[in-house]
C-alpha atoms as a PDB file:
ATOM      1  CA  UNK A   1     164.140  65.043  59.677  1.00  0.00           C
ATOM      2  CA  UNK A   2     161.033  64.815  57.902  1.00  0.00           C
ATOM      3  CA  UNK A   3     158.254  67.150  59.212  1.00  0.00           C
ATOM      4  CA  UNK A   4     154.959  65.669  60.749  1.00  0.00           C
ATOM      5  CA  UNK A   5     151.795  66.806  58.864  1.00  0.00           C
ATOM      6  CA  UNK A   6     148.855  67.812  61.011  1.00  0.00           C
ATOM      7  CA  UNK A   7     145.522  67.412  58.678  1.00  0.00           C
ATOM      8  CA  UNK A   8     142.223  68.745  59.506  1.00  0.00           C
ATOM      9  CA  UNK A   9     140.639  65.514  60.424  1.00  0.00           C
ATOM     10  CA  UNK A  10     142.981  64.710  62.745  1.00  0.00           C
ATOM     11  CA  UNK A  11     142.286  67.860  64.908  1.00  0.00           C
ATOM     12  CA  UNK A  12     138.237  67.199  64.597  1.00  0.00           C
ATOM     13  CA  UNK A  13     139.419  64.098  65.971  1.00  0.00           C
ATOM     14  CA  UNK A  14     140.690  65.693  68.876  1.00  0.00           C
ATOM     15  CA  UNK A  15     137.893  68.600  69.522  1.00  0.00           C
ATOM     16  CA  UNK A  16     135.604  65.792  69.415  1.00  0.00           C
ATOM     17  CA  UNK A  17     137.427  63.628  72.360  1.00  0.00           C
ATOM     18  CA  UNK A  18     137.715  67.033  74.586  1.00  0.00           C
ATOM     19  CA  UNK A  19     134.097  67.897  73.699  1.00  0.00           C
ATOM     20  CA  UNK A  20     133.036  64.386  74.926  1.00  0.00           C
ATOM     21  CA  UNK A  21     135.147  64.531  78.157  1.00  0.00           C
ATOM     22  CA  UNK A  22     133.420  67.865  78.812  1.00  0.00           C
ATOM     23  CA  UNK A  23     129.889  66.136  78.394  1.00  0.00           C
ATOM     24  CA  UNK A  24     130.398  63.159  80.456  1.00  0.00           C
ATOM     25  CA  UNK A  25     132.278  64.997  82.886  1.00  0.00           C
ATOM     26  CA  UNK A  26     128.867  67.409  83.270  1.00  0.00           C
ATOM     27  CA  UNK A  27     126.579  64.238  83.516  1.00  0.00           C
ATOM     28  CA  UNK A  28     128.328  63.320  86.479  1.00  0.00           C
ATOM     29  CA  UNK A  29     126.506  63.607  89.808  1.00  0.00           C
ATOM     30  CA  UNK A  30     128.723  65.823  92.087  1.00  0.00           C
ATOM     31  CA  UNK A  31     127.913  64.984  95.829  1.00  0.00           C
ATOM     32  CA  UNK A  32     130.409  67.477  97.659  1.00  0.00           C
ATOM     33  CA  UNK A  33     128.361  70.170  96.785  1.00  0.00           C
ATOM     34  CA  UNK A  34     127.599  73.200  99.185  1.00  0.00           C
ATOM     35  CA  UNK A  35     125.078  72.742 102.005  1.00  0.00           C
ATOM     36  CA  UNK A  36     123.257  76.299 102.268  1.00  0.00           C
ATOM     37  CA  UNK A  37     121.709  77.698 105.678  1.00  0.00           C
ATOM     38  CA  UNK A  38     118.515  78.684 106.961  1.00  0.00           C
ATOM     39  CA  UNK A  39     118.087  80.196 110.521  1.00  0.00           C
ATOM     40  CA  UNK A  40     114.886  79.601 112.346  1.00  0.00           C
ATOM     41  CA  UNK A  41     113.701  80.910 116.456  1.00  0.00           C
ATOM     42  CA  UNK A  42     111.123  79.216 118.667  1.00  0.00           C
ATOM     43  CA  UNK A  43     108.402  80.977 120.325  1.00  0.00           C
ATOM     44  CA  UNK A  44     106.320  79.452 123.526  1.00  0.00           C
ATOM     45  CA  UNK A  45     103.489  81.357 123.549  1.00  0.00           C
ATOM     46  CA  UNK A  46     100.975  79.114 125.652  1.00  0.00           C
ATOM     47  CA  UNK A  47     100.408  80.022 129.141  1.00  0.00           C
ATOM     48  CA  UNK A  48      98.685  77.570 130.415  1.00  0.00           C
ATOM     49  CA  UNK A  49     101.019  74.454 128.844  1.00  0.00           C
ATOM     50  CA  UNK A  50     104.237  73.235 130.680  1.00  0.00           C
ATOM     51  CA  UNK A  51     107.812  73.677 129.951  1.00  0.00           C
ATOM     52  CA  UNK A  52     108.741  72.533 126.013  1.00  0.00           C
ATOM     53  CA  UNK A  53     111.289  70.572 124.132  1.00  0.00           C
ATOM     54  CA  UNK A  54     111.401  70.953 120.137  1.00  0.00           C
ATOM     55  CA  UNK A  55     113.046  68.377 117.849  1.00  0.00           C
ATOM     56  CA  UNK A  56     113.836  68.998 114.556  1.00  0.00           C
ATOM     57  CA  UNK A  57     114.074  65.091 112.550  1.00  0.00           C
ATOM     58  CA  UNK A  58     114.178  63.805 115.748  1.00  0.00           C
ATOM     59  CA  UNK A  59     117.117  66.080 117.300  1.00  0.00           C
ATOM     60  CA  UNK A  60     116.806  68.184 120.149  1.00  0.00           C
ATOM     61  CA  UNK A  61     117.130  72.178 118.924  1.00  0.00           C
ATOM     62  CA  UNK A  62     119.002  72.686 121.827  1.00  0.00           C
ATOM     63  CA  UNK A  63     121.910  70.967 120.296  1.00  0.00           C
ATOM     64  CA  UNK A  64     121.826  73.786 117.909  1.00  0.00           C
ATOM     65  CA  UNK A  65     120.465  76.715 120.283  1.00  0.00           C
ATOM     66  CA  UNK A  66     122.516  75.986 123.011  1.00  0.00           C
ATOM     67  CA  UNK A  67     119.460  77.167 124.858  1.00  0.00           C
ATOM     68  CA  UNK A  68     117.594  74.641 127.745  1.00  0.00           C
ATOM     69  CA  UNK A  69     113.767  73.915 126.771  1.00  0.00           C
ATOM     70  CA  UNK A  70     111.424  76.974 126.309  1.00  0.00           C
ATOM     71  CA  UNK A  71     109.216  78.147 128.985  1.00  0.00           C
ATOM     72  CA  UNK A  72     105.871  79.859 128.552  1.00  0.00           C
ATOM     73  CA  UNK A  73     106.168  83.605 127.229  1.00  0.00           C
ATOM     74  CA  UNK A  74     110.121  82.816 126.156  1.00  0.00           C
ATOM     75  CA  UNK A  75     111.576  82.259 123.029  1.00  0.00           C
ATOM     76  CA  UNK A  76     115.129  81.017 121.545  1.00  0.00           C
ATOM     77  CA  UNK A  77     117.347  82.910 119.492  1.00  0.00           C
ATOM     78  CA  UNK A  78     117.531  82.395 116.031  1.00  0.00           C
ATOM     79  CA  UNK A  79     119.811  79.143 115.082  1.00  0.00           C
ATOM     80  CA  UNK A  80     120.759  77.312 111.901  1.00  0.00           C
ATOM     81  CA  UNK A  81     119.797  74.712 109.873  1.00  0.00           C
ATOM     82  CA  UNK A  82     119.951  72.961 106.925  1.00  0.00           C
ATOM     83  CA  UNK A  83     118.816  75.231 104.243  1.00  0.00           C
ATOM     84  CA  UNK A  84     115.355  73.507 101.858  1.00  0.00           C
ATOM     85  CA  UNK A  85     115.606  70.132 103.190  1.00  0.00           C
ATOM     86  CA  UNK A  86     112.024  68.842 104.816  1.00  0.00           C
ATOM     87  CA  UNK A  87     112.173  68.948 108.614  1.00  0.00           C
ATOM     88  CA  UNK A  88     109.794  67.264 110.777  1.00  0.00           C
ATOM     89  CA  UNK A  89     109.075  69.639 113.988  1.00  0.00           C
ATOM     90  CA  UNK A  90     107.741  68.570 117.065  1.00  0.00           C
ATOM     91  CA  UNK A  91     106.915  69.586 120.741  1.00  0.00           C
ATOM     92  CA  UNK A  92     107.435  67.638 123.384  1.00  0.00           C
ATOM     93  CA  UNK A  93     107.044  67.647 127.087  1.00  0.00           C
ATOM     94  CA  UNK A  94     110.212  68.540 128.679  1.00  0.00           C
ATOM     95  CA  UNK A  95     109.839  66.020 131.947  1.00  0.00           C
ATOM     96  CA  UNK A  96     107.534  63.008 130.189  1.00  0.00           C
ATOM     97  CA  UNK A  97     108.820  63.233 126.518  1.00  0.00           C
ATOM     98  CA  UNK A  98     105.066  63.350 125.309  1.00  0.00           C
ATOM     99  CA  UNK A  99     104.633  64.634 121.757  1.00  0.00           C
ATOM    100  CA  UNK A 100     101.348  67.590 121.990  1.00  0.00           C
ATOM    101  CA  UNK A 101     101.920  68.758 118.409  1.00  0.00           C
ATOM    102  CA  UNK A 102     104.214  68.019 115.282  1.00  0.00           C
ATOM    103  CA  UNK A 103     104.439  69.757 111.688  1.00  0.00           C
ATOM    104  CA  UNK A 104     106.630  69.180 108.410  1.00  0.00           C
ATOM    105  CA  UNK A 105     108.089  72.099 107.182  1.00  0.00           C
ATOM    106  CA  UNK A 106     110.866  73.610 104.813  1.00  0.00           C
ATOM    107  CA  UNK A 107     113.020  76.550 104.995  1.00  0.00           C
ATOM    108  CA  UNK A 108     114.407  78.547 102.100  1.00  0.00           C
ATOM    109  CA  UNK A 109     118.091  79.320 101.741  1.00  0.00           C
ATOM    110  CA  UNK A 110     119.418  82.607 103.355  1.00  0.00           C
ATOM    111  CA  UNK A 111     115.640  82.870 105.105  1.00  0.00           C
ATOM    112  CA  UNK A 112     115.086  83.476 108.499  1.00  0.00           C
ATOM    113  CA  UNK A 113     111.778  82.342 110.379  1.00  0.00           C
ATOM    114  CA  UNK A 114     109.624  82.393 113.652  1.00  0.00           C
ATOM    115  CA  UNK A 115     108.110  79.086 114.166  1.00  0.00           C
ATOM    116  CA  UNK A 116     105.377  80.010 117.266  1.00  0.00           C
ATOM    117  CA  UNK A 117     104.150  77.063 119.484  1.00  0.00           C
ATOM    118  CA  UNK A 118     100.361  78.149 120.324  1.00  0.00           C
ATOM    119  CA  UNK A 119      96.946  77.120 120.326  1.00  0.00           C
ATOM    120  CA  UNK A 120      93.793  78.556 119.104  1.00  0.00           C
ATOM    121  CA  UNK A 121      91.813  79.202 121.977  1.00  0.00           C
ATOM    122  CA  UNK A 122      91.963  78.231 125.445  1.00  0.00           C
ATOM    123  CA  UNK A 123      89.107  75.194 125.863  1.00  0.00           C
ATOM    124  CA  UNK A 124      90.804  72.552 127.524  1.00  0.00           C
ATOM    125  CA  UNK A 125      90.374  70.279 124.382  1.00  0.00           C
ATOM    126  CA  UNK A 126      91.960  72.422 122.028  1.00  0.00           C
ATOM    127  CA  UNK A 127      95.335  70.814 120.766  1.00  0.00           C
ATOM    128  CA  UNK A 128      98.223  73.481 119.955  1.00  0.00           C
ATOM    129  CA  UNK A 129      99.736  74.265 116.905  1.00  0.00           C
ATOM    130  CA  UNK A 130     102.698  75.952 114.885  1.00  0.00           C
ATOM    131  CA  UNK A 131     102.188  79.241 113.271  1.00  0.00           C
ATOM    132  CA  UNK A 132     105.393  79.072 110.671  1.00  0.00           C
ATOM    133  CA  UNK A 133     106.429  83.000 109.041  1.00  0.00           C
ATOM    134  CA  UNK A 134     109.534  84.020 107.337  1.00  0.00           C
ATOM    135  CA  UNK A 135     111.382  87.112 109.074  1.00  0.00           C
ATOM    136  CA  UNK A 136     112.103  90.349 107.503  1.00  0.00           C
ATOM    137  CA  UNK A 137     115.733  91.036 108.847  1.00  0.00           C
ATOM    138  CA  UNK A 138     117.410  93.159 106.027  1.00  0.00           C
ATOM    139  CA  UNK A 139     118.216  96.611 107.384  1.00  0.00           C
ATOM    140  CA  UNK A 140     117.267  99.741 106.339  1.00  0.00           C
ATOM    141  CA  UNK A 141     119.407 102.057 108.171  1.00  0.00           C
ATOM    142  CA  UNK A 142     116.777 105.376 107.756  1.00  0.00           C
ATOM    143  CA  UNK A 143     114.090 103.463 109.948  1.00  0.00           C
ATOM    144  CA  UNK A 144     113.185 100.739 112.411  1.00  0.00           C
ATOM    145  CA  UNK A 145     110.325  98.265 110.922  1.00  0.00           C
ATOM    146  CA  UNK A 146     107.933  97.157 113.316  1.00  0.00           C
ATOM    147  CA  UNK A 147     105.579  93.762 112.452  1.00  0.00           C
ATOM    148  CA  UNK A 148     102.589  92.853 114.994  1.00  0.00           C
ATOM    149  CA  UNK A 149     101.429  88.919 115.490  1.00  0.00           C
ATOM    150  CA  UNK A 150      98.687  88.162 117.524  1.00  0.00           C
ATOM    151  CA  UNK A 151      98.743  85.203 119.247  1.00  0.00           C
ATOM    152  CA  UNK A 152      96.161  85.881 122.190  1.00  0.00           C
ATOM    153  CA  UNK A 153      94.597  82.646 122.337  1.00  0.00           C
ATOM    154  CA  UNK A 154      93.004  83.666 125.794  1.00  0.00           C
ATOM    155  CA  UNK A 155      91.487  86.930 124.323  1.00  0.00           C
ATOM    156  CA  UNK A 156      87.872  87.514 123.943  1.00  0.00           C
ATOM    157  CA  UNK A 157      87.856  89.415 120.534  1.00  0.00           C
ATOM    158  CA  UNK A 158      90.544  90.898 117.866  1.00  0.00           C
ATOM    159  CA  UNK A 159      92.774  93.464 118.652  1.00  0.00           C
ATOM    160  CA  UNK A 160      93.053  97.003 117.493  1.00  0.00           C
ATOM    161  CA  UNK A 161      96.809  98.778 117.283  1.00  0.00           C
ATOM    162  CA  UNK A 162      97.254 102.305 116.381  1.00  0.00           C
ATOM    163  CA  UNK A 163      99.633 104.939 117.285  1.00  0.00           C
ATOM    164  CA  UNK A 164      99.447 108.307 118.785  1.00  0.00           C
ATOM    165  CA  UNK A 165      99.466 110.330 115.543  1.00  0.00           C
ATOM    166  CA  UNK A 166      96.475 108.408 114.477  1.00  0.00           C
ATOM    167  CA  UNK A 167      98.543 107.758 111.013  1.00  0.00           C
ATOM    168  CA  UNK A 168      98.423 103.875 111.557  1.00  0.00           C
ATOM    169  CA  UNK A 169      95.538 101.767 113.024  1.00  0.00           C
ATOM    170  CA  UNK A 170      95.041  98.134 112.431  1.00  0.00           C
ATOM    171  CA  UNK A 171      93.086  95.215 113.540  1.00  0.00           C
ATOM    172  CA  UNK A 172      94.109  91.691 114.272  1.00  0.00           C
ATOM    173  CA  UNK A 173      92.598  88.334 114.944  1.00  0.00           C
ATOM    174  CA  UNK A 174      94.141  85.439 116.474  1.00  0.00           C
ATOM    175  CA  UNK A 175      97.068  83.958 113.978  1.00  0.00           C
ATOM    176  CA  UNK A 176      97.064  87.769 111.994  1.00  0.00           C
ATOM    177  CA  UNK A 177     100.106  89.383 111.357  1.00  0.00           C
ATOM    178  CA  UNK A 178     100.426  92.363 110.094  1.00  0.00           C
ATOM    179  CA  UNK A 179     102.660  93.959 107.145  1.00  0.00           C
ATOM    180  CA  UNK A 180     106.293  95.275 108.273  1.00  0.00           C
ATOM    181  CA  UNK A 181     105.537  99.512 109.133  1.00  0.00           C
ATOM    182  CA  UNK A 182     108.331 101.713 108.939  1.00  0.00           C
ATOM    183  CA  UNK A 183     108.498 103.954 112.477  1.00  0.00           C
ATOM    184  CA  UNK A 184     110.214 106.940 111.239  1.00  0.00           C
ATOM    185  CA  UNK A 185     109.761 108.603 113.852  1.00  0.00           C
ATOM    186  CA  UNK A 186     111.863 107.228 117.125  1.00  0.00           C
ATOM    187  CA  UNK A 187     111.340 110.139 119.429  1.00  0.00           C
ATOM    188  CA  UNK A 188     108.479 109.098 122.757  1.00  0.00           C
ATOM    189  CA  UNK A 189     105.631 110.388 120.527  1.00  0.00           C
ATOM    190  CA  UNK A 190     105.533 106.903 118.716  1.00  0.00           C
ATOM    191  CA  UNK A 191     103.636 105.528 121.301  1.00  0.00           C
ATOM    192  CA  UNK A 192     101.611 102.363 120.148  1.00  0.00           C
ATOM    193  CA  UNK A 193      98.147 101.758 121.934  1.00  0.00           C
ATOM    194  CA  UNK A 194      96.460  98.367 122.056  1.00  0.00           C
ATOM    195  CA  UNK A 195      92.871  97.190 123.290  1.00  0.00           C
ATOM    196  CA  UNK A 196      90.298  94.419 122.212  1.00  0.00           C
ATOM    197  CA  UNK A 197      87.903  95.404 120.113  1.00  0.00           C
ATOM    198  CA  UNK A 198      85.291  94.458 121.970  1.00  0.00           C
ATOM    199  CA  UNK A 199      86.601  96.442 125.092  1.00  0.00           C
ATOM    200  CA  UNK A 200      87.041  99.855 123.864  1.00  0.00           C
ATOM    201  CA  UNK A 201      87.284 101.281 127.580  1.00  0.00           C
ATOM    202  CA  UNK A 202      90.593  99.543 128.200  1.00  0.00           C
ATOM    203  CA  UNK A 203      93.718 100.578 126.176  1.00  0.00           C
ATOM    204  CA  UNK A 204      96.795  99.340 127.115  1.00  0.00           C
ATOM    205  CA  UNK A 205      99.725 101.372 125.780  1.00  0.00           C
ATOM    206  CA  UNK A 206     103.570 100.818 125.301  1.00  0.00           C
ATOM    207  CA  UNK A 207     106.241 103.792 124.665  1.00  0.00           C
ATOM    208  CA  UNK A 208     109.153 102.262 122.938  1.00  0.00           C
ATOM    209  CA  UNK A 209     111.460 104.924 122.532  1.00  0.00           C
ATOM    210  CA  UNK A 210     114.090 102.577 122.014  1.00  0.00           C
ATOM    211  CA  UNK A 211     113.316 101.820 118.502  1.00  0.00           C
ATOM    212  CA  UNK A 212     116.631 102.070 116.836  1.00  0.00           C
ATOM    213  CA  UNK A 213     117.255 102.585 112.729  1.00  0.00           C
ATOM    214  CA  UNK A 214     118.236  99.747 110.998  1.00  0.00           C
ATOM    215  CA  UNK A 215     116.502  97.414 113.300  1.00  0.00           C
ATOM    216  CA  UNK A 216     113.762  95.395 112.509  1.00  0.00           C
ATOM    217  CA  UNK A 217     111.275  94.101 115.524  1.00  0.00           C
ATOM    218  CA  UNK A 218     108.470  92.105 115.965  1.00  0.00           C
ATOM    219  CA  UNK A 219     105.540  92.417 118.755  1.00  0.00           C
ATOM    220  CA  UNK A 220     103.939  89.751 119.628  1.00  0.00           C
ATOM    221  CA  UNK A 221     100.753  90.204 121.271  1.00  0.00           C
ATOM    222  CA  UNK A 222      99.609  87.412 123.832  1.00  0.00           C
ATOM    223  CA  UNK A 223      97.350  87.058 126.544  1.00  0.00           C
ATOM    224  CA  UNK A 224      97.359  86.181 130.646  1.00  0.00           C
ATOM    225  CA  UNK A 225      95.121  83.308 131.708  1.00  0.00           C
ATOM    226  CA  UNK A 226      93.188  85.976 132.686  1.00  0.00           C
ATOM    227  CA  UNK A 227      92.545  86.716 129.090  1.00  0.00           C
ATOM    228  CA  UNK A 228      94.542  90.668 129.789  1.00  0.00           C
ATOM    229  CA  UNK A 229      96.321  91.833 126.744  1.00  0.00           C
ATOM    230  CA  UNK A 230     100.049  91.494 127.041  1.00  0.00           C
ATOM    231  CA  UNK A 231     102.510  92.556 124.839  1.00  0.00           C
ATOM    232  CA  UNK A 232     106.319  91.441 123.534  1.00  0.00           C
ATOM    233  CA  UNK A 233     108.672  93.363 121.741  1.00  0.00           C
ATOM    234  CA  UNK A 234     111.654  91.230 119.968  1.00  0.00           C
ATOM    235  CA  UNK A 235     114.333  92.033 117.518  1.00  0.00           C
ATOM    236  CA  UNK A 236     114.435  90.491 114.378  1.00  0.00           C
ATOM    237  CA  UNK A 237     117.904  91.471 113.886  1.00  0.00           C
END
C-alpha cells in the first residue's frame, strides 16, 4: 500500500479553515446570554399623600414584591429586577390610577437600591419626587453600619445627629444622606440624639441596642404633619 504524504501546505490549509471557523463563529451575535439581577425597595415617605402603586415599564412591583400598594411611612422589601436595563418608574394612585410622579432610571448588576417616594416640602403645590441611592449591604461581621437619610419634608430646618460619646455629630438637610458609620460599640451607650437645628431645646433620642454585627441599617428621618421629627430604623440586610 503506498503511504499518503502529508506536506506542509496542506496542513496551513487546514489551520487556516479552523482559524476561520473560530472567527466567524466569535462574530456571531449570541442571544441566550445570561440576564443579571439587580434588587431595588420602595419607600413612601409622604404623609400627607394617599395610598401608592409603583410600576416599573408599566408593571405593577407588586407582581415582583408580592407586597399590596405602599402606605405612608411603609416601605417594601427589597425585590429583583432586571439588572442595567432602563426602567421607567412611576407612582400612581392606588384607587384612581393617576400618575403624581415618574422617573427613568438604571440599576447596576449585583446592586441593591432604595428608591424613596417624597416631596420637597409640604406647600400644597409641590409635586413629589424619587430620591434614587444604591445600598451598602456587604457585611462586615466586627460591626453594624448605620447610614442616616433625611427626608423631613415637613421640617422647619436641617437636622443635627450625634451620639452620646460626642465622637460623631452630623448635620442634614432635606434629600442628605450621610456616609455609612461603623457603631462599634452595640452596648445602650450608643444612643443617637436628633433635633432641628433651629430648635436646639428639643432633642429627640433613640437607644438601639439592638444593633447587631454584620448588619447594615439605614435611618430614615421623616416628619409628622405636624412638622415633629420622627425617626425609622431599617435593615439593609
Amino acid at each position: 500500500m503506498k503511504k499518503r504524504s502529508f506536506s506542509t501546505s496542506t496542513a496551513i490549509k487546514i489551520l487556516f479553515s479552523l482559524f476561520a471557523v473560530v472567527l466567524v463563529s466569535a462574530c456571531i451575535k449570541n442571544d441566550n446570554f445570561i440576564i443579571g439581577d439587580a434588587k431595588v425597595r420602595i419607600f413612601n415617605t409622604i404623609v400627607s399623600d394617599t395610598t401608592r402603586n409603583f410600576f416599573f415599564n408599566n408593571a405593577l412591583f407588586n407582581s415582583q414584591s408580592g407586597v399590596s400598594a405602599l402606605a405612608t411611612a411603609t416601605n417594601s422589601s427589597y425585590f429583583v429586577v432586571q439588572a442595567d436595563k432602563e426602567y421607567l418608574i412611576d407612582s400612581r394612585n392606588s384607587i384612581t390610577g393617576t400618575t403624581s410622579v415618574s422617573a427613568k432610571s438604571t440599576f447596576a448588576l449585583g446592586k441593591n437600591y432604595s428608591i424613596y417616594y417624597t416631596k420637597k416640602n409640604d406647600l400644597p403645590a409641590t409635586k413629589p419626587e424619587f430620591l434614587i441611592f444604591p445600598d451598602l449591604v456587604r457585611q462586615d461581621t466586627t460591626k453594624a453600619q448605620v447610614m442616616f437619610i433625611n427626608l423631613g419634608y415637613t421640617l422647619g430646618s436641617k437636622v443635627m445627629i450625634k451620639n452620646k460619646d460626642n465622637t460623631y455629630a452630623t448635620t442634614l438637610a432635606y434629600g442628605e444622606k450621610s456616609d455609612y458609620v461603623s457603631i462599634s460599640n452595640l452596648k445602650p451607650v450608643s444612643t443617637l440624639f436628633f433635633n432641628l437645628a433651629d430648635s436646639t431645646g428639643v432633642v429627640d433620642s433613640i437607644n438601639y441596642t439592638n444593633f447587631i454585627k454584620g448588619k447594615v441599617y439605614t435611618i430614615i428621618l421623616e416628619g409628622a404633619k405636624n412638622g415633629k421629627l420622627k425617626q425609622r430604623l431599617v435593615a439593609n440586610n
